[in-house]
N, C-alpha and C. Protein backbone atom coordinates (compact mmCIF):
# COMPACT_ATOMS: atom_id res chain seq x y z
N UNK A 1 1.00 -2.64 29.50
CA UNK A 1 1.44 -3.61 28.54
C UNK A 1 1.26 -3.10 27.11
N UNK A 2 0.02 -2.36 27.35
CA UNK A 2 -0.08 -1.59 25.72
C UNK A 2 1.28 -0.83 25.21
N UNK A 3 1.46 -0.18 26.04
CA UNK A 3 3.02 0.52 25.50
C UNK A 3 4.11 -0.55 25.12
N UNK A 4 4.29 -1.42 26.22
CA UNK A 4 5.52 -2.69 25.20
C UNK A 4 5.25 -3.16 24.03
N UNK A 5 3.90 -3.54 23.46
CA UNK A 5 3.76 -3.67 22.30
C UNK A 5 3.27 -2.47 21.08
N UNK A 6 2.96 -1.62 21.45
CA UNK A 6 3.48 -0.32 20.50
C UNK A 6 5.03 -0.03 19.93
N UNK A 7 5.87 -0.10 21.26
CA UNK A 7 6.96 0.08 20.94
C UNK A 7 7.61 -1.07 21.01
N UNK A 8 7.54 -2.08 20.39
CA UNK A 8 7.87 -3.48 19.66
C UNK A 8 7.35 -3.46 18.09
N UNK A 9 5.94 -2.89 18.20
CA UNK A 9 5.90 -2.90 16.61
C UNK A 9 6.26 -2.02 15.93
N UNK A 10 6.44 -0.57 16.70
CA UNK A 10 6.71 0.22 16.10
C UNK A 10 7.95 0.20 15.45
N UNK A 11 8.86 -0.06 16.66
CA UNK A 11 10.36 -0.34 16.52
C UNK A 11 10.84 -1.44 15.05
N UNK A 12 9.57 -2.49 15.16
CA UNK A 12 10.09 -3.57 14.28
C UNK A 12 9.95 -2.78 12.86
N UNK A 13 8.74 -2.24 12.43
CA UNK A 13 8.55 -1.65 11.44
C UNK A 13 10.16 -0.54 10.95
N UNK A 14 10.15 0.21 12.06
CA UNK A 14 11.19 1.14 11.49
C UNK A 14 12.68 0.59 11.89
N UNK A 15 12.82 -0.59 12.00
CA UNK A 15 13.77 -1.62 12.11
C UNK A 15 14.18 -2.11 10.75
N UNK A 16 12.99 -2.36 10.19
CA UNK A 16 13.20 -2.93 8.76
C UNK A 16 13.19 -1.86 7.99
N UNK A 17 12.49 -0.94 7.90
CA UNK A 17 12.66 0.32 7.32
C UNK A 17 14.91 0.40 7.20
N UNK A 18 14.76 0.59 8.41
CA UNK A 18 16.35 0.92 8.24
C UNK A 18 17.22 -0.16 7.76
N UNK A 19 16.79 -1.24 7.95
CA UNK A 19 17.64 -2.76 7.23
C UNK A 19 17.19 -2.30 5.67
N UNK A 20 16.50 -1.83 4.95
CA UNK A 20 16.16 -1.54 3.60
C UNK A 20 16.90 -0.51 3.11
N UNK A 21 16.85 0.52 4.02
CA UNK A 21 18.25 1.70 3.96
C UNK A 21 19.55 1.24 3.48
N UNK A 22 20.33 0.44 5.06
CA UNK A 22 21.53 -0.18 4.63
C UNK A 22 21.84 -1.19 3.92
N UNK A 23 20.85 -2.18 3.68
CA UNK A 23 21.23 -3.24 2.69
C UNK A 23 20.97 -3.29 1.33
N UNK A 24 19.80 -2.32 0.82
CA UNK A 24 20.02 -2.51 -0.46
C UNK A 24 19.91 -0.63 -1.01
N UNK A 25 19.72 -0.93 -2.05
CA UNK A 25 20.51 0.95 -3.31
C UNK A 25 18.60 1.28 -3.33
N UNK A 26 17.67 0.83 -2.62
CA UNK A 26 16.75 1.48 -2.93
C UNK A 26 16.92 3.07 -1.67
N UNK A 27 16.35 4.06 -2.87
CA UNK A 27 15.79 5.77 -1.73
C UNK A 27 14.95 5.50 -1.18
N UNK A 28 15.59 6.30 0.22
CA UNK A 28 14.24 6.49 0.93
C UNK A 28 13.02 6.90 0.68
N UNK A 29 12.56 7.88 -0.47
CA UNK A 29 11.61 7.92 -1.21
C UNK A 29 10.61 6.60 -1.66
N UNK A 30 11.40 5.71 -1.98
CA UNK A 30 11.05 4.21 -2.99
C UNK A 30 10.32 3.93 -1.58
N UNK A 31 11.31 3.55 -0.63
CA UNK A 31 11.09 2.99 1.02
C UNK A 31 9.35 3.49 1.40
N UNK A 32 9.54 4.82 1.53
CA UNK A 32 8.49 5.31 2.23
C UNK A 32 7.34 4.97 1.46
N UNK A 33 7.28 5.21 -0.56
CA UNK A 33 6.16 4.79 -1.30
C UNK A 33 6.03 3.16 -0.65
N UNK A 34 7.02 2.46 -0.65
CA UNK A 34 6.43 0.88 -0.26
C UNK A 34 6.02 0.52 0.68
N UNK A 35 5.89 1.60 1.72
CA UNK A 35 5.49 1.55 3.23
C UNK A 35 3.99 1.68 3.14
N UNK A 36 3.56 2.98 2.69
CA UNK A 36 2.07 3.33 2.17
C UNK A 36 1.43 2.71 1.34
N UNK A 37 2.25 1.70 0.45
CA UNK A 37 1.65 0.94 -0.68
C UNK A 37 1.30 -0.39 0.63
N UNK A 38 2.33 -1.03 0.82
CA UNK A 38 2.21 -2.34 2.07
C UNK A 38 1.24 -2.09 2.77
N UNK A 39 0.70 -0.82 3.32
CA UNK A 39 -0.45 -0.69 4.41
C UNK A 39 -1.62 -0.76 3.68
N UNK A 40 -1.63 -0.19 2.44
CA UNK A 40 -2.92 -0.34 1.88
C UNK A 40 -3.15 -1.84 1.61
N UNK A 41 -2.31 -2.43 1.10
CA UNK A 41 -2.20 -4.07 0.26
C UNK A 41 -2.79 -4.68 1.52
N UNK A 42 -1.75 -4.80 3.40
CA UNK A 42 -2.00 -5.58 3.80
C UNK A 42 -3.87 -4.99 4.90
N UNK A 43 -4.04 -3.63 4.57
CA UNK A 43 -5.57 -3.05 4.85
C UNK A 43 -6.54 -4.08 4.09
N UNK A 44 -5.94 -4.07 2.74
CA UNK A 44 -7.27 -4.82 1.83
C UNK A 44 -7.12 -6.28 2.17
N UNK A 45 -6.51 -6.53 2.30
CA UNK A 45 -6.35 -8.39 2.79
C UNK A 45 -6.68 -8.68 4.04
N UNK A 46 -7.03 -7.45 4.90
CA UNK A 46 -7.39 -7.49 6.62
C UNK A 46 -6.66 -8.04 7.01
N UNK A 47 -5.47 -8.28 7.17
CA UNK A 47 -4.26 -8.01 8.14
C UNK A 47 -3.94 -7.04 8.67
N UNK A 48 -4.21 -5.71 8.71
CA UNK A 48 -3.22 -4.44 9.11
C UNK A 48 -4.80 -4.03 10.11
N UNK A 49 -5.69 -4.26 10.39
CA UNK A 49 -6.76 -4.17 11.00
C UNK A 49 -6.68 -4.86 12.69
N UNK A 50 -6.20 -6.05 12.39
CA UNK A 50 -5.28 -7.26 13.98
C UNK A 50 -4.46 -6.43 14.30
N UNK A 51 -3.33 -6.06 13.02
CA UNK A 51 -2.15 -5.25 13.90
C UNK A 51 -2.27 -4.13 14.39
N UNK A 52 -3.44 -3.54 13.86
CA UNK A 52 -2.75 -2.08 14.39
C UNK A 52 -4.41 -1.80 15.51
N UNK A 53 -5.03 -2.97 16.04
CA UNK A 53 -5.50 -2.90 17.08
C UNK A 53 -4.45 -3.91 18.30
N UNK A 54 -4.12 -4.52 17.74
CA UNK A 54 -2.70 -4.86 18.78
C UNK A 54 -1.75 -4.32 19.55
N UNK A 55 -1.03 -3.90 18.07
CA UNK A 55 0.49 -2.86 18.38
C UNK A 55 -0.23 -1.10 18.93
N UNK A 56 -1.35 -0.89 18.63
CA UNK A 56 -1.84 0.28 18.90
C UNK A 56 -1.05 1.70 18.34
N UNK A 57 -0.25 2.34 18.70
CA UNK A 57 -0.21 3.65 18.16
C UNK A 57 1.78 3.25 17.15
N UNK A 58 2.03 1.82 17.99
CA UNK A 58 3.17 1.46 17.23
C UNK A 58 3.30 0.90 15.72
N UNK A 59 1.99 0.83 15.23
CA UNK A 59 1.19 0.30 13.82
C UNK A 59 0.46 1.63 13.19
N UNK A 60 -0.14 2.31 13.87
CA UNK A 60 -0.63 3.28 13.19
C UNK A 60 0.23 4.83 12.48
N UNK A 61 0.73 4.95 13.53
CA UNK A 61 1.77 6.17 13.06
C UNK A 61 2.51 5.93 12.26
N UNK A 62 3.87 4.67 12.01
CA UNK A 62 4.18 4.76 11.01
C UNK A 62 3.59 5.16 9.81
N UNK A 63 4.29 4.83 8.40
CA UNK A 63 3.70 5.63 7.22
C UNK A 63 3.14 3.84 6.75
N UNK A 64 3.04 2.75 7.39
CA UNK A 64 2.29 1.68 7.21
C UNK A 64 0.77 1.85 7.57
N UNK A 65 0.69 2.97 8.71
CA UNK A 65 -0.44 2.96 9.17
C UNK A 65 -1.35 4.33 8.28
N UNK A 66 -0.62 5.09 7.82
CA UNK A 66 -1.07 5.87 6.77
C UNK A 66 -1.50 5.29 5.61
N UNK A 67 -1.04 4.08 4.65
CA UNK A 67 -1.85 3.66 3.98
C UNK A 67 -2.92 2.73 4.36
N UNK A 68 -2.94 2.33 5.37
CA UNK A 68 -4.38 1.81 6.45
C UNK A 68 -5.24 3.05 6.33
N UNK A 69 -5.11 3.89 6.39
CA UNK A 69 -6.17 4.79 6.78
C UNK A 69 -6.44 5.21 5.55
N UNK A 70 -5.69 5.27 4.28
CA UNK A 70 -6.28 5.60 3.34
C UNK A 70 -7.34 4.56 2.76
N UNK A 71 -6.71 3.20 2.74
CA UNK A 71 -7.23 2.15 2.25
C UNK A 71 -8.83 2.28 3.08
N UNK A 72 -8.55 2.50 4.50
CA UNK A 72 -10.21 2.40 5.19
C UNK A 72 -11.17 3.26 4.56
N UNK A 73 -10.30 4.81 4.17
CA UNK A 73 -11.08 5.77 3.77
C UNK A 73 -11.95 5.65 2.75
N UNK A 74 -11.17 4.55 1.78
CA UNK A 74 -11.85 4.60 0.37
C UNK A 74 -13.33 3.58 0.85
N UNK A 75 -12.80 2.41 1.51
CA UNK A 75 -13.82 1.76 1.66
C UNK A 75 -14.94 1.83 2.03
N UNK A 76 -14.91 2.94 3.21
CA UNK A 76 -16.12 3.57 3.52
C UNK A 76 -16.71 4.76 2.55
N UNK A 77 -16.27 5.24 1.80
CA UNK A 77 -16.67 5.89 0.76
C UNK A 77 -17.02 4.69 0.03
N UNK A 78 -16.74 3.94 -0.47
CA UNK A 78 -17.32 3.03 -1.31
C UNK A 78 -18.63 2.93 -0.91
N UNK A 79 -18.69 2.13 0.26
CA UNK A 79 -19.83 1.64 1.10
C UNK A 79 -20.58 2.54 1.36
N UNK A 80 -20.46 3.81 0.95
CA UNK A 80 -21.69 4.86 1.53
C UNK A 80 -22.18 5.77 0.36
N UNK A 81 -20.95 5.69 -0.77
CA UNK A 81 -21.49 6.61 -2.10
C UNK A 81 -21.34 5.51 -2.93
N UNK A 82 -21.09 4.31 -2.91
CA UNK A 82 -20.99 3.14 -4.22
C UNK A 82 -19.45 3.51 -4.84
N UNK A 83 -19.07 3.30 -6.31
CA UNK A 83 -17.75 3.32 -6.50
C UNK A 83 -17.62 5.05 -6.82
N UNK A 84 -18.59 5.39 -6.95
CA UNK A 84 -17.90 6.98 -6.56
C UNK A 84 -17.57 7.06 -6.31
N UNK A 85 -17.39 6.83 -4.89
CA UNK A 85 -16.85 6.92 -3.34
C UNK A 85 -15.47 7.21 -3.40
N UNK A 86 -14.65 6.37 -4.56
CA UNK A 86 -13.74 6.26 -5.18
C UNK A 86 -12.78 7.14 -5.42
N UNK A 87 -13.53 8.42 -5.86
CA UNK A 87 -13.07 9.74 -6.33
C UNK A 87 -13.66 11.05 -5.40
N UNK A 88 -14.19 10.51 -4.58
CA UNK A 88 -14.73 11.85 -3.41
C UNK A 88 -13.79 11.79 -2.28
């Protein structure tokens, strides 16, 4: 069952990805920065933490799940060097 919902979220993610392609004049460049920006935003609000123990590798791989992992990265640097952490 883990695999149907990987590849449901995965799919949905790069579903909308491509509805952003064809419907509006933004680059795929813009796309991909708002993908990595969205994972971090919805990392810090703890939403992307449910999903991407849910959807499993269909949440993480995208480039949504890349700014999850950055966003985690900092935090645990925070939490272990203070706001240094920040810049290490």
């Amino acid at each position: 069952m883990g695999y149907l919902w990987a590849f449901l979220v995965g799919g949905a993610i790069c579903a909308a990805g491509q509805l952003l392609i064809d419907l509006t004049s933004l680059t795929p460049a813009r796309i991909l920065t708002g993908y990595v920006v969205a994972g971090v935003l919805l990392s810090a609000l703890g939403l992307y933490e449910p999903l991407a123990e849910w959807g499993g590798a269909g949440a993480t791989v995208p480039l949504t799940g890349f700014g999850h992992n950055l966003a985690k990265g900092v935090r645990e640097a925070v939490a272990s060097d203070g706001w240094i952490g920040i810049f290490t």
